[in-house]
C-alpha atoms as a PDB file:
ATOM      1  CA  UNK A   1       0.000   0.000   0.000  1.00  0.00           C
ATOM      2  CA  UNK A   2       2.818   2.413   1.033  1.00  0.00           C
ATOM      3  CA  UNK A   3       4.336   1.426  -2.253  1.00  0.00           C
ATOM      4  CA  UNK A   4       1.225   2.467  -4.243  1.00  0.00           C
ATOM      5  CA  UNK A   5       0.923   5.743  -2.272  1.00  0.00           C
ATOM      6  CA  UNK A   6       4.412   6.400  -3.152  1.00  0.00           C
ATOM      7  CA  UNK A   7       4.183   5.554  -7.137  1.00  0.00           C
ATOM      8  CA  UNK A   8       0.724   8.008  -6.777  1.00  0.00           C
ATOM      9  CA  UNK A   9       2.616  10.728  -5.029  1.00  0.00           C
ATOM     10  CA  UNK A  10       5.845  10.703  -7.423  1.00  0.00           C
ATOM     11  CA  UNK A  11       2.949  10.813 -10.930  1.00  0.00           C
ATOM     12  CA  UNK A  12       1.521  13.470  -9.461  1.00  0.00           C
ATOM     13  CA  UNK A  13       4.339  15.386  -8.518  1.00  0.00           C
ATOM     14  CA  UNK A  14       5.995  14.645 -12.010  1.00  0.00           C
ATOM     15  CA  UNK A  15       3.055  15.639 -14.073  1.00  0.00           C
ATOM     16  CA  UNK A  16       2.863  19.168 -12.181  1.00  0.00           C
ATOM     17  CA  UNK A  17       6.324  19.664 -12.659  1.00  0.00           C
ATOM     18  CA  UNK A  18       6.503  18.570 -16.591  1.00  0.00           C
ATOM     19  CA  UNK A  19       5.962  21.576 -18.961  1.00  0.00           C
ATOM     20  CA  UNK A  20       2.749  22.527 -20.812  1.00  0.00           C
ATOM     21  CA  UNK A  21       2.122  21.904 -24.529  1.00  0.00           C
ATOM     22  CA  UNK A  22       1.856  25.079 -26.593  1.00  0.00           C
ATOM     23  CA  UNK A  23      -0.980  25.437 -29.485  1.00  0.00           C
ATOM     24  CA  UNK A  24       0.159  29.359 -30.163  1.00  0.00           C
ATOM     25  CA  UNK A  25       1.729  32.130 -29.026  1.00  0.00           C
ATOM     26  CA  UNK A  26       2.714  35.705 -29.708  1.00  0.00           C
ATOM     27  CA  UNK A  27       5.992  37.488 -30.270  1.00  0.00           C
ATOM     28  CA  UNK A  28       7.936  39.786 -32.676  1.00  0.00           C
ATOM     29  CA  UNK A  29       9.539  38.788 -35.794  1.00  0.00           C
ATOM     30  CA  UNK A  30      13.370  38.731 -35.497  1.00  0.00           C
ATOM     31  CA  UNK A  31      14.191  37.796 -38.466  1.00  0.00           C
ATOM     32  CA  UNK A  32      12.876  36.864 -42.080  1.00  0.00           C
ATOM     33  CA  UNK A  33      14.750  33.649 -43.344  1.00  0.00           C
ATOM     34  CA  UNK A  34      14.225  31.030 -46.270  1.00  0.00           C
ATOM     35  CA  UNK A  35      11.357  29.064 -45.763  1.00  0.00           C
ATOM     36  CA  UNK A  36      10.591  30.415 -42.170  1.00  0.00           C
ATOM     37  CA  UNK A  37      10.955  33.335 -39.626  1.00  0.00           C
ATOM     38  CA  UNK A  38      12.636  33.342 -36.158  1.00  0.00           C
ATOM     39  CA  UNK A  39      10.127  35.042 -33.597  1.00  0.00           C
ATOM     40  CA  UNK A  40      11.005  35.593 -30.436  1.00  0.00           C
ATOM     41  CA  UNK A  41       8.828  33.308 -27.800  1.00  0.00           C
ATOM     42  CA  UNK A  42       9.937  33.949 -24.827  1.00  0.00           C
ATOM     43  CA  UNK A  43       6.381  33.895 -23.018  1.00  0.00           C
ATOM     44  CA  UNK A  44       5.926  30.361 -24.506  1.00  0.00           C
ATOM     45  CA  UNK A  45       9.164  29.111 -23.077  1.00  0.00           C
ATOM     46  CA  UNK A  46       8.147  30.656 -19.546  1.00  0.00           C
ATOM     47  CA  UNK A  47       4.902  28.951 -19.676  1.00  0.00           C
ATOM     48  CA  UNK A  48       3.280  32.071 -20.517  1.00  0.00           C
ATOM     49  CA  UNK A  49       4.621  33.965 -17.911  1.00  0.00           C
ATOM     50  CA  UNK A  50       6.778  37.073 -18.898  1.00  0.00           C
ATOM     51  CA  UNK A  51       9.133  36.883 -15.996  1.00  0.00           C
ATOM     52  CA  UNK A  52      11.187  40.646 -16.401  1.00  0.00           C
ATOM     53  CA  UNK A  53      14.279  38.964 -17.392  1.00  0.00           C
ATOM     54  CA  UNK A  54      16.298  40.694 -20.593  1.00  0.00           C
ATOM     55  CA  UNK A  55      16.657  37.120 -22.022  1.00  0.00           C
ATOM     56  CA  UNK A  56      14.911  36.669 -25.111  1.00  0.00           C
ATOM     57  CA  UNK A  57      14.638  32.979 -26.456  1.00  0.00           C
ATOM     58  CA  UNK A  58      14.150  32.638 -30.524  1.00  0.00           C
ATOM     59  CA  UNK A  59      12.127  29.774 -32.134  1.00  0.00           C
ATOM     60  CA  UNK A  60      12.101  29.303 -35.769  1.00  0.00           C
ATOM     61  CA  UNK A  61       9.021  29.117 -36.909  1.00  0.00           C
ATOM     62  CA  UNK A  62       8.998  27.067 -40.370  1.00  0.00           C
ATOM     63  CA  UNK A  63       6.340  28.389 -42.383  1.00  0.00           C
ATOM     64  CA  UNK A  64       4.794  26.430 -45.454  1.00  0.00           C
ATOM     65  CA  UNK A  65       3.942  29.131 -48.490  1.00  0.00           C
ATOM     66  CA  UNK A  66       0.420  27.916 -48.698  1.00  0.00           C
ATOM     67  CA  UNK A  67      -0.419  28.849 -44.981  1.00  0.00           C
ATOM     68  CA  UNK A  68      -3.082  31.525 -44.234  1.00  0.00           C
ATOM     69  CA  UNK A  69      -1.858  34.851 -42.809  1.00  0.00           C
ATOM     70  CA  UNK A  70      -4.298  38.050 -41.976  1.00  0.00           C
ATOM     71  CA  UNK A  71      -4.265  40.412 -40.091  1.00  0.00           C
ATOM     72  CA  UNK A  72      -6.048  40.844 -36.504  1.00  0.00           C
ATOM     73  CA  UNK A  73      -9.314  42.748 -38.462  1.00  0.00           C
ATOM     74  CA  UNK A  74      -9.386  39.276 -40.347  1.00  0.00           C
ATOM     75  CA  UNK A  75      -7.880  40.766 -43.630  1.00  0.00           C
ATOM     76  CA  UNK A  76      -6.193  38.182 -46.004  1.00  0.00           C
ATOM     77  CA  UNK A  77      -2.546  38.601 -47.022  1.00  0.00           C
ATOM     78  CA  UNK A  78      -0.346  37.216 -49.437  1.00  0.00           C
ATOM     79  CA  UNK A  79       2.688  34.837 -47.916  1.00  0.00           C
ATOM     80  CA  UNK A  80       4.841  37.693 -50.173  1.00  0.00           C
ATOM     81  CA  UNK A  81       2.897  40.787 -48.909  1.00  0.00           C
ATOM     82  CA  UNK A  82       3.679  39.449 -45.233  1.00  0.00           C
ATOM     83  CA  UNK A  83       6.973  38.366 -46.002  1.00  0.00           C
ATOM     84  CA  UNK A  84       8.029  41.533 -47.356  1.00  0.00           C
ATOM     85  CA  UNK A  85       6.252  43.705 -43.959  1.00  0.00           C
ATOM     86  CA  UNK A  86       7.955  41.149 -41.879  1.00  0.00           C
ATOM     87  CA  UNK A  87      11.292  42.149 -43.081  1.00  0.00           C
ATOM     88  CA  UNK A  88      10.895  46.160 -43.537  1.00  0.00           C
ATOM     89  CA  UNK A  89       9.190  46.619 -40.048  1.00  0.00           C
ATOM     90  CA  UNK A  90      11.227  46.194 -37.080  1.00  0.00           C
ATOM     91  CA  UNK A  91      10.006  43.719 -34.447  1.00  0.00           C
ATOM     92  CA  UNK A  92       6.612  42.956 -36.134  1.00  0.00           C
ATOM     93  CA  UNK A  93       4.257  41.426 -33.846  1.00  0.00           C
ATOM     94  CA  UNK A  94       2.663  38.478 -34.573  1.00  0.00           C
ATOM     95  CA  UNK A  95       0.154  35.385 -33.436  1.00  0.00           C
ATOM     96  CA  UNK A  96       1.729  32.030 -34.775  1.00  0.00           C
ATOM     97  CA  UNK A  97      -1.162  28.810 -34.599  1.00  0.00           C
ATOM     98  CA  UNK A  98       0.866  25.782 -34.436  1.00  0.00           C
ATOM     99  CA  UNK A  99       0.337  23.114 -36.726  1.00  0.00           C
ATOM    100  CA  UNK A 100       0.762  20.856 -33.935  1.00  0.00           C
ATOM    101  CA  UNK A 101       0.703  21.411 -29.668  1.00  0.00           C
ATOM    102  CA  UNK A 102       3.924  21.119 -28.697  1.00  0.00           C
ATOM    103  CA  UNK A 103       6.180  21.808 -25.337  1.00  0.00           C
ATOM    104  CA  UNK A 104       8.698  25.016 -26.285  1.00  0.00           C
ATOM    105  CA  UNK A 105      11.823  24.960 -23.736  1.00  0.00           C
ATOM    106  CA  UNK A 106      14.594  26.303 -23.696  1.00  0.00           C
ATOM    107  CA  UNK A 107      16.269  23.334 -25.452  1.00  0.00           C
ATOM    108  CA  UNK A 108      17.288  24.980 -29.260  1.00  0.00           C
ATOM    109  CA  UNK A 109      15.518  21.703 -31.003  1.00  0.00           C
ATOM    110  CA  UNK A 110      12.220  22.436 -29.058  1.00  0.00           C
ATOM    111  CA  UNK A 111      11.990  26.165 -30.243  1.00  0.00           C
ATOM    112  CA  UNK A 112      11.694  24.479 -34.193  1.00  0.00           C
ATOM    113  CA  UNK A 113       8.037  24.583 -34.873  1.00  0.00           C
ATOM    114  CA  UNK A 114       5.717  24.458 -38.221  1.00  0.00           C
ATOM    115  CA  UNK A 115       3.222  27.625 -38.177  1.00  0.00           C
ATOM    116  CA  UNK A 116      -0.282  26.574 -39.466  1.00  0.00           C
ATOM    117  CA  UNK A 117      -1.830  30.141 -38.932  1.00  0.00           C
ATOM    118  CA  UNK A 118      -0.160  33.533 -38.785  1.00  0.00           C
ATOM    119  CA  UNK A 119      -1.899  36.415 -37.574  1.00  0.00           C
ATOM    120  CA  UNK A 120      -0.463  40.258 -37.779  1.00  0.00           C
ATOM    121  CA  UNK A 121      -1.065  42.347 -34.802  1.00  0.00           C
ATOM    122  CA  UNK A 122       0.253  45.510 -35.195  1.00  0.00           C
END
């Protein structure tokens, strides 16, 4: 029985403890490269949580050309309008939908993710 408790007690403990799976988050393009962007997602790393800290903590964000982007009023644009903002405007904010949920650490292979949805904020 104490055994049980024990196994119970260390699940519980563990799965509290283990880091949440991310569906989306928001951050400012970095940088415009080929075949994807690197946005900084820092709030996704900190489990949402933006914690004051000057450390900033770059995913690249692999982004298929057939993806949708708009903009936050719902406005359509084209992969080469958005492109082309991303690069002249500094620190362009965005919303990137993830094609899949996945847990974003700050382990570099975790902070590669496939965009299935990009939204412009600003």
């Amino acid at each position: 029985m104490k055994k049980l408790l024990v196994v119970l007690l260390l699940l519980v403990v563990g799965c509290s403890v283990a880091g949440k799976d991310v569906n989306a988050f928001e951050g400012h393009v970095t940088e415009v490269k080929v075949g994807g962007l690197e946005v900084e997602c820092s709030s996704a790393v900190k489990d949402g949580e933006m914690t004051g800290t000057e450390e900033g903590w770059p995913c690249l964000v692999l982004v298929p050309h057939d993806i949708p982007v708009h903009t936050n009023d719902g406005e359509n644009l084209k992969m080469d309008t958005f492109r082309e903002q991303a690069r002249e405007e500094e620190l362009l904010k965005i919303r990137v939908k993830l094609s899949e949920s996945t847990e974003i650490t700050e382990d570099p292979e975790s902070r590669k993710v496939t965009a299935e949805e990009i939204t412009v904020l600003e």
